[in-house]
Every structure is written in C-alpha cells, then in structure tokens.
PDB file of N, CA and C in Angstrom:
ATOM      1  N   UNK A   1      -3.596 -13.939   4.286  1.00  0.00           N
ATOM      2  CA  UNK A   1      -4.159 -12.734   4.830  1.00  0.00           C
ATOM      3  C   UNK A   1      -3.530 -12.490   6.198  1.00  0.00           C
ATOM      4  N   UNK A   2      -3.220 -11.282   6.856  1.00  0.00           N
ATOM      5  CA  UNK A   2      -2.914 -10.984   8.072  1.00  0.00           C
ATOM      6  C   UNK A   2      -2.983 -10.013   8.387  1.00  0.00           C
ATOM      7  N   UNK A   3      -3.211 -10.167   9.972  1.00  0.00           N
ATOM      8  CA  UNK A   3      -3.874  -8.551  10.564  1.00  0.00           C
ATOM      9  C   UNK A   3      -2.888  -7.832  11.144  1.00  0.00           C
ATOM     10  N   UNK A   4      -3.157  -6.467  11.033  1.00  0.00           N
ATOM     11  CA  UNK A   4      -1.922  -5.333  11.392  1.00  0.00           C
ATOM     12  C   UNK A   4      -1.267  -5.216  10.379  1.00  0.00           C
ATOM     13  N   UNK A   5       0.004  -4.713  10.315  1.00  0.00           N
ATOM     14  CA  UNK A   5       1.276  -4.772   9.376  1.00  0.00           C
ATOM     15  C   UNK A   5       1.170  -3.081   9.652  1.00  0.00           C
ATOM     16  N   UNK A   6       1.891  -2.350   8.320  1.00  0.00           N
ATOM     17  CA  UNK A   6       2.659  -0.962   8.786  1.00  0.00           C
ATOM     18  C   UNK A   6       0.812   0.269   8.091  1.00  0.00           C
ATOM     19  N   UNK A   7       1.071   0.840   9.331  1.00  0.00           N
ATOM     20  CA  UNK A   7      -0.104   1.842   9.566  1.00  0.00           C
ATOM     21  C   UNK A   7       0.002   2.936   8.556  1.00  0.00           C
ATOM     22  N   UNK A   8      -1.105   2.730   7.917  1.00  0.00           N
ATOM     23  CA  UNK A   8      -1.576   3.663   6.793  1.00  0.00           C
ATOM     24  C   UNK A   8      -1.151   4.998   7.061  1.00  0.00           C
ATOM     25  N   UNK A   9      -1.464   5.463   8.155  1.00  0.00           N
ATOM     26  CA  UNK A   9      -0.726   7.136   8.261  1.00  0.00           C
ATOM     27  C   UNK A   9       0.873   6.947   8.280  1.00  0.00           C
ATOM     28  N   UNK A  10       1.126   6.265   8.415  1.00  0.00           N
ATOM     29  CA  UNK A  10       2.731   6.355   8.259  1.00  0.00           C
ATOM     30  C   UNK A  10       3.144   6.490   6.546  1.00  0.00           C
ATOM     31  N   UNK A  11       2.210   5.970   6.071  1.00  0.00           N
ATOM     32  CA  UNK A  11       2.610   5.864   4.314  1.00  0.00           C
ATOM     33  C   UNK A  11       1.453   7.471   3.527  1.00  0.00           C
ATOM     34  N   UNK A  12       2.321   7.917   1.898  1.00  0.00           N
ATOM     35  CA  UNK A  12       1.450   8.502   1.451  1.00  0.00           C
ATOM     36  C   UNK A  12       0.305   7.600   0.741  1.00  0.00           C
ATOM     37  N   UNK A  13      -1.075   8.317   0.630  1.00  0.00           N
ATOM     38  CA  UNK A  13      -2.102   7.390   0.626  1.00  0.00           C
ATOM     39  C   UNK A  13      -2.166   7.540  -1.204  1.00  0.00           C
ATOM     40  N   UNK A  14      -1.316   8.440  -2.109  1.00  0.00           N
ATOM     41  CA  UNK A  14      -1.638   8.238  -3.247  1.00  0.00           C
ATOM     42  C   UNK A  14      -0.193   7.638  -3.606  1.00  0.00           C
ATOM     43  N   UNK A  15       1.423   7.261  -3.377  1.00  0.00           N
ATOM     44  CA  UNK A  15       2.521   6.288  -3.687  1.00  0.00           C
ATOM     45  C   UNK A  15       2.567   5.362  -3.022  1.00  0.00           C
ATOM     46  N   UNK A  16       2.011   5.288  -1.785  1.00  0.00           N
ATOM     47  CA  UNK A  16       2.481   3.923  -0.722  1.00  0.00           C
ATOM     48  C   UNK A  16       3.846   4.463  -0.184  1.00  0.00           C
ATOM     49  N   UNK A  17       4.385   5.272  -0.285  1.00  0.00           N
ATOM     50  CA  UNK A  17       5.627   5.691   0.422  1.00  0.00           C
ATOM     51  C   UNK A  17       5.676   5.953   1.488  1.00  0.00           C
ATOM     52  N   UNK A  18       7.018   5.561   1.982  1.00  0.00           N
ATOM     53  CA  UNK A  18       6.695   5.872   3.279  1.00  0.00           C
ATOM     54  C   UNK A  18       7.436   6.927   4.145  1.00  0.00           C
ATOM     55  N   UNK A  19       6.342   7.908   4.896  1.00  0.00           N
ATOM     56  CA  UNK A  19       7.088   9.345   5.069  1.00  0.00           C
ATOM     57  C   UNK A  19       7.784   9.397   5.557  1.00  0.00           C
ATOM     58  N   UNK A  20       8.393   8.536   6.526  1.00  0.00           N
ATOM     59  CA  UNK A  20       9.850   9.052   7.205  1.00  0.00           C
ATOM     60  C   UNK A  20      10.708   7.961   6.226  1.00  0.00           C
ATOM     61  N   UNK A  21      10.595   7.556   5.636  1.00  0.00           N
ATOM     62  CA  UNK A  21      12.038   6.421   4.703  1.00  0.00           C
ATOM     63  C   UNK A  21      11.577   6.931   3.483  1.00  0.00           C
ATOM     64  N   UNK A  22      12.067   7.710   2.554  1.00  0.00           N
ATOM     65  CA  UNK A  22      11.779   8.745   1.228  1.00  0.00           C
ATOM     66  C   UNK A  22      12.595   7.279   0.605  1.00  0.00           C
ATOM     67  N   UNK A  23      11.539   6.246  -0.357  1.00  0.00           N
ATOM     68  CA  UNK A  23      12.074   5.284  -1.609  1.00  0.00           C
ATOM     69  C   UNK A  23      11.965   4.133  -1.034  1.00  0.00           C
ATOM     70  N   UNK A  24      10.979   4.250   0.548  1.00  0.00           N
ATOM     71  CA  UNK A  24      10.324   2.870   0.316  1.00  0.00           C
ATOM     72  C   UNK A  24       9.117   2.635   0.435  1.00  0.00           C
ATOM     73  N   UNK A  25       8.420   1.497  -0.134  1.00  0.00           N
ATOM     74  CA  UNK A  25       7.096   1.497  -0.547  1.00  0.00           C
ATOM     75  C   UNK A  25       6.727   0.192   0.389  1.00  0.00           C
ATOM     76  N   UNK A  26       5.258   0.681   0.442  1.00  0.00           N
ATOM     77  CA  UNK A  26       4.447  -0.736   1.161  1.00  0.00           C
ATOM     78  C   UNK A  26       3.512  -1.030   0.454  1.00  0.00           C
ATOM     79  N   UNK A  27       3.066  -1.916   0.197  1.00  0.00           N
ATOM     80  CA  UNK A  27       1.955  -2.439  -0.626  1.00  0.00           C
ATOM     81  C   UNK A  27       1.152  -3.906  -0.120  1.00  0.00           C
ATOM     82  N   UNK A  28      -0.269  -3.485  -0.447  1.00  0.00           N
ATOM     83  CA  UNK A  28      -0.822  -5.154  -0.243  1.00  0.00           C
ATOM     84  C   UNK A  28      -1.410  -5.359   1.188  1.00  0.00           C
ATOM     85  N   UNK A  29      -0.677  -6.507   1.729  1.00  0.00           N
ATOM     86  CA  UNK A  29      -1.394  -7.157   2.817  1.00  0.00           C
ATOM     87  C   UNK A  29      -0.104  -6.756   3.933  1.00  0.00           C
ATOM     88  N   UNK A  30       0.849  -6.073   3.861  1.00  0.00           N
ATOM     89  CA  UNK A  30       2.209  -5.475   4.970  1.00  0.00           C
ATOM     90  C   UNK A  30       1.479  -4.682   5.349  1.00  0.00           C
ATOM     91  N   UNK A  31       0.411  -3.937   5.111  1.00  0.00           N
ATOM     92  CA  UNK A  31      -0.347  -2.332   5.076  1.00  0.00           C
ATOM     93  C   UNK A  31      -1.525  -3.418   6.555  1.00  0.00           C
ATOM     94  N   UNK A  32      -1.618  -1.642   7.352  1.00  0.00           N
ATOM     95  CA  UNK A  32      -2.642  -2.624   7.826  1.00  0.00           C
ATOM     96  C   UNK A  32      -4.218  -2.051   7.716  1.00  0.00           C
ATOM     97  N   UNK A  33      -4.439  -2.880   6.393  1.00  0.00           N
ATOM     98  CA  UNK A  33      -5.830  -2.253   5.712  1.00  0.00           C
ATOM     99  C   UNK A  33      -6.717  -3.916   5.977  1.00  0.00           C
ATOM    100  N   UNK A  34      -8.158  -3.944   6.228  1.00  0.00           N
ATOM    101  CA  UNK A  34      -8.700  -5.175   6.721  1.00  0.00           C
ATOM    102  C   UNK A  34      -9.594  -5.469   5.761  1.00  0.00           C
ATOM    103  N   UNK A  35      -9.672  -6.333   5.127  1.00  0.00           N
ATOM    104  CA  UNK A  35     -11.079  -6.662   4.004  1.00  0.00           C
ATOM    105  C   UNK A  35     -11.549  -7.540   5.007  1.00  0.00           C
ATOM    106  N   UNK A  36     -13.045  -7.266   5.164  1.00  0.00           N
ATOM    107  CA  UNK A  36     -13.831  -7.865   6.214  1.00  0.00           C
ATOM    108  C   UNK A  36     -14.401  -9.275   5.328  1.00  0.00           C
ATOM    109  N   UNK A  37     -14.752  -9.418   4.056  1.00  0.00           N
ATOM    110  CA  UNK A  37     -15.459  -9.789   3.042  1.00  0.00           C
ATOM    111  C   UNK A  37     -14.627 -10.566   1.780  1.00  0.00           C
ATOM    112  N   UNK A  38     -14.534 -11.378   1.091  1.00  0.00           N
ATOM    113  CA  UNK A  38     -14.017 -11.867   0.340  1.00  0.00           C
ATOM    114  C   UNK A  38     -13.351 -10.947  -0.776  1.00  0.00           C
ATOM    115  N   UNK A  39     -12.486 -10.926  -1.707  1.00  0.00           N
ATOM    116  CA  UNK A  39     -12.502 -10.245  -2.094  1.00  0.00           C
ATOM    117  C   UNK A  39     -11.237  -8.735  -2.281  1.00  0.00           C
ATOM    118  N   UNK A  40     -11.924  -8.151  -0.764  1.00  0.00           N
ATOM    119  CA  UNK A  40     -11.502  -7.156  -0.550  1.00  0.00           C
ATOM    120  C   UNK A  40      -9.620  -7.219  -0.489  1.00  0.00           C
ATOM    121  N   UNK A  41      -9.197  -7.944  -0.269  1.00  0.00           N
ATOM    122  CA  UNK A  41      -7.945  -8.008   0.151  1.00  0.00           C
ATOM    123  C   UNK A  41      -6.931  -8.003  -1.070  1.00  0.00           C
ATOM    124  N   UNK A  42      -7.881  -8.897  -2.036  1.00  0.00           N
ATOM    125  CA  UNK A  42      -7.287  -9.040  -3.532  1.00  0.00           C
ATOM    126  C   UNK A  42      -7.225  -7.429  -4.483  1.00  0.00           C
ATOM    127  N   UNK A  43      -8.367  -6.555  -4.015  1.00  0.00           N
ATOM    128  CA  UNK A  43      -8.482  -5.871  -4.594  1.00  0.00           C
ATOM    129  C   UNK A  43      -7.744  -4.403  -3.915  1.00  0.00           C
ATOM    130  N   UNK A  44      -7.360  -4.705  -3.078  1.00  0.00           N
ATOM    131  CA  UNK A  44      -6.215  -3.548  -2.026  1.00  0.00           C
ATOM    132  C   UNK A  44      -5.083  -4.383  -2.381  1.00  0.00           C
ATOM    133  N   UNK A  45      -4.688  -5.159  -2.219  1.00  0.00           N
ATOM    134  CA  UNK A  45      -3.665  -5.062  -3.302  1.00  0.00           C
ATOM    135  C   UNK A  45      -3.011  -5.045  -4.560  1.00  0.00           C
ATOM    136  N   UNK A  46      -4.183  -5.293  -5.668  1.00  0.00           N
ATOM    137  CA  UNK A  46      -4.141  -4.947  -6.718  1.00  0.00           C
ATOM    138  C   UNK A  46      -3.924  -3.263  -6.711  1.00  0.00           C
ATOM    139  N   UNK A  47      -4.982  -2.330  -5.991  1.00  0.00           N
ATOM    140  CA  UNK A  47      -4.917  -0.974  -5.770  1.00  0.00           C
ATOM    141  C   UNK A  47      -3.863  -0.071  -5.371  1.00  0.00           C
ATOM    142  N   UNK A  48      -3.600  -0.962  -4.518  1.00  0.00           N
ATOM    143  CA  UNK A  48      -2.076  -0.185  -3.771  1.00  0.00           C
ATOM    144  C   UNK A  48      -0.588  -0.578  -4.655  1.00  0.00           C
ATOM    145  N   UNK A  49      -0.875  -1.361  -5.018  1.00  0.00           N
ATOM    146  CA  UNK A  49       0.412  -2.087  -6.224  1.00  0.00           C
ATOM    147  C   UNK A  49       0.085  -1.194  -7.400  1.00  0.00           C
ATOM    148  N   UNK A  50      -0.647  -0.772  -7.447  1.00  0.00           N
ATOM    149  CA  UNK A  50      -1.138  -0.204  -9.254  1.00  0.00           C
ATOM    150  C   UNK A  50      -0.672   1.706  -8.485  1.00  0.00           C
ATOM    151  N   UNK A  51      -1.504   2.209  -7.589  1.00  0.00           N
ATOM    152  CA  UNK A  51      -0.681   3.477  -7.385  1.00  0.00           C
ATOM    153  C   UNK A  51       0.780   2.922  -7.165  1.00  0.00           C
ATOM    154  N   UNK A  52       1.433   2.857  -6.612  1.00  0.00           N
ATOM    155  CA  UNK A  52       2.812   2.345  -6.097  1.00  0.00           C
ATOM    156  C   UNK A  52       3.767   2.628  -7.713  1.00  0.00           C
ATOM    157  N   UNK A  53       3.072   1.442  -8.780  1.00  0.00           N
ATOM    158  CA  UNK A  53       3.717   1.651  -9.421  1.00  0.00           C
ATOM    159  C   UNK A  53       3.866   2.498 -10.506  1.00  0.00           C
ATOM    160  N   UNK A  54       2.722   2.968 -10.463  1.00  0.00           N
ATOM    161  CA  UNK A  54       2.331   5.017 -10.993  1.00  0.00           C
ATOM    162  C   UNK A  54       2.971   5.729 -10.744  1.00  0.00           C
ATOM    163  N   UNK A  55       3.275   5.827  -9.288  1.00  0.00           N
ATOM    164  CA  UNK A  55       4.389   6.823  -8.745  1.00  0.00           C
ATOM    165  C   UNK A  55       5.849   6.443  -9.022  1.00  0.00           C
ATOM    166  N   UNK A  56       6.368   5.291  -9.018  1.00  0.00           N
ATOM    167  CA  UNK A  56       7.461   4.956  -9.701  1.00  0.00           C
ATOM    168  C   UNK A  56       8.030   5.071 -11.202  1.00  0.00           C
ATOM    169  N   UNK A  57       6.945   4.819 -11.703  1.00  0.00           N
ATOM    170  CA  UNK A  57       6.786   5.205 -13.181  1.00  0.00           C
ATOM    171  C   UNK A  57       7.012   7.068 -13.590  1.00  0.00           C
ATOM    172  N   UNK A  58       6.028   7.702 -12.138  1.00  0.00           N
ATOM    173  CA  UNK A  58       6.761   9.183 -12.790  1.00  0.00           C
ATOM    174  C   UNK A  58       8.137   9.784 -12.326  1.00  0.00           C
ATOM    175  N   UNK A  59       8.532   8.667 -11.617  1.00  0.00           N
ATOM    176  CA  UNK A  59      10.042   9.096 -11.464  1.00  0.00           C
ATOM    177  C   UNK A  59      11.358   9.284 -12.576  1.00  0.00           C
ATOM    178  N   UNK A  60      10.461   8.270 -13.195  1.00  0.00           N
ATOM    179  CA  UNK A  60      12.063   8.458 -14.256  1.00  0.00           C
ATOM    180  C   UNK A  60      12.076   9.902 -15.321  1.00  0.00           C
TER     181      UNK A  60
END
C-alpha cells in the first residue's frame, strides 16, 4: 500500500488516462486514491484495472 502517487484529476475518471499523455494509463495503488479500511485498496484496484481495460478494449 502507499500514500500519494499520480492525482486523480490529472487522469480520466472513466479510462484511467492520462490527460496530458493521450495512451497512458494509471491504475491501482500509483493513483493517489486512500482506502482507510481493509479491503478498500484491493477493490480500487480491481476497479480501476477493470475500467482501464474497457477502454482499451474499445479501441480496437
């Protein structure tokens, strides 16, 4: 687990992309999203990995 990493407004909140670098993605625990509670951390990155790869998927 670790605190900080790259700030949610910098990325879109439904690909994980990131708005000024168009084709790169952040996902997981790089993001700086905080699960206070057990749990939570597993399930933001399951979340953010699962859009991420939605949006990749409608690329082709």
């Amino acid at each position: 687990m670790t605190l900080g990493g790259v700030d949610t407004n910098e990325l879109s909140s439904r690909t994980m992309e990131a708005r000024k670098v168009p084709g790169l993605y952040f996902i997981g625990e790089v993001m700086d999203v905080t699960g206070w509670l057990g749990g939570y951390n597993f399930q933001w990155a399951w979340a953010s990995a699962w859009a991420c790869a939605q949006a990749l998927a409608e690329q082709k």
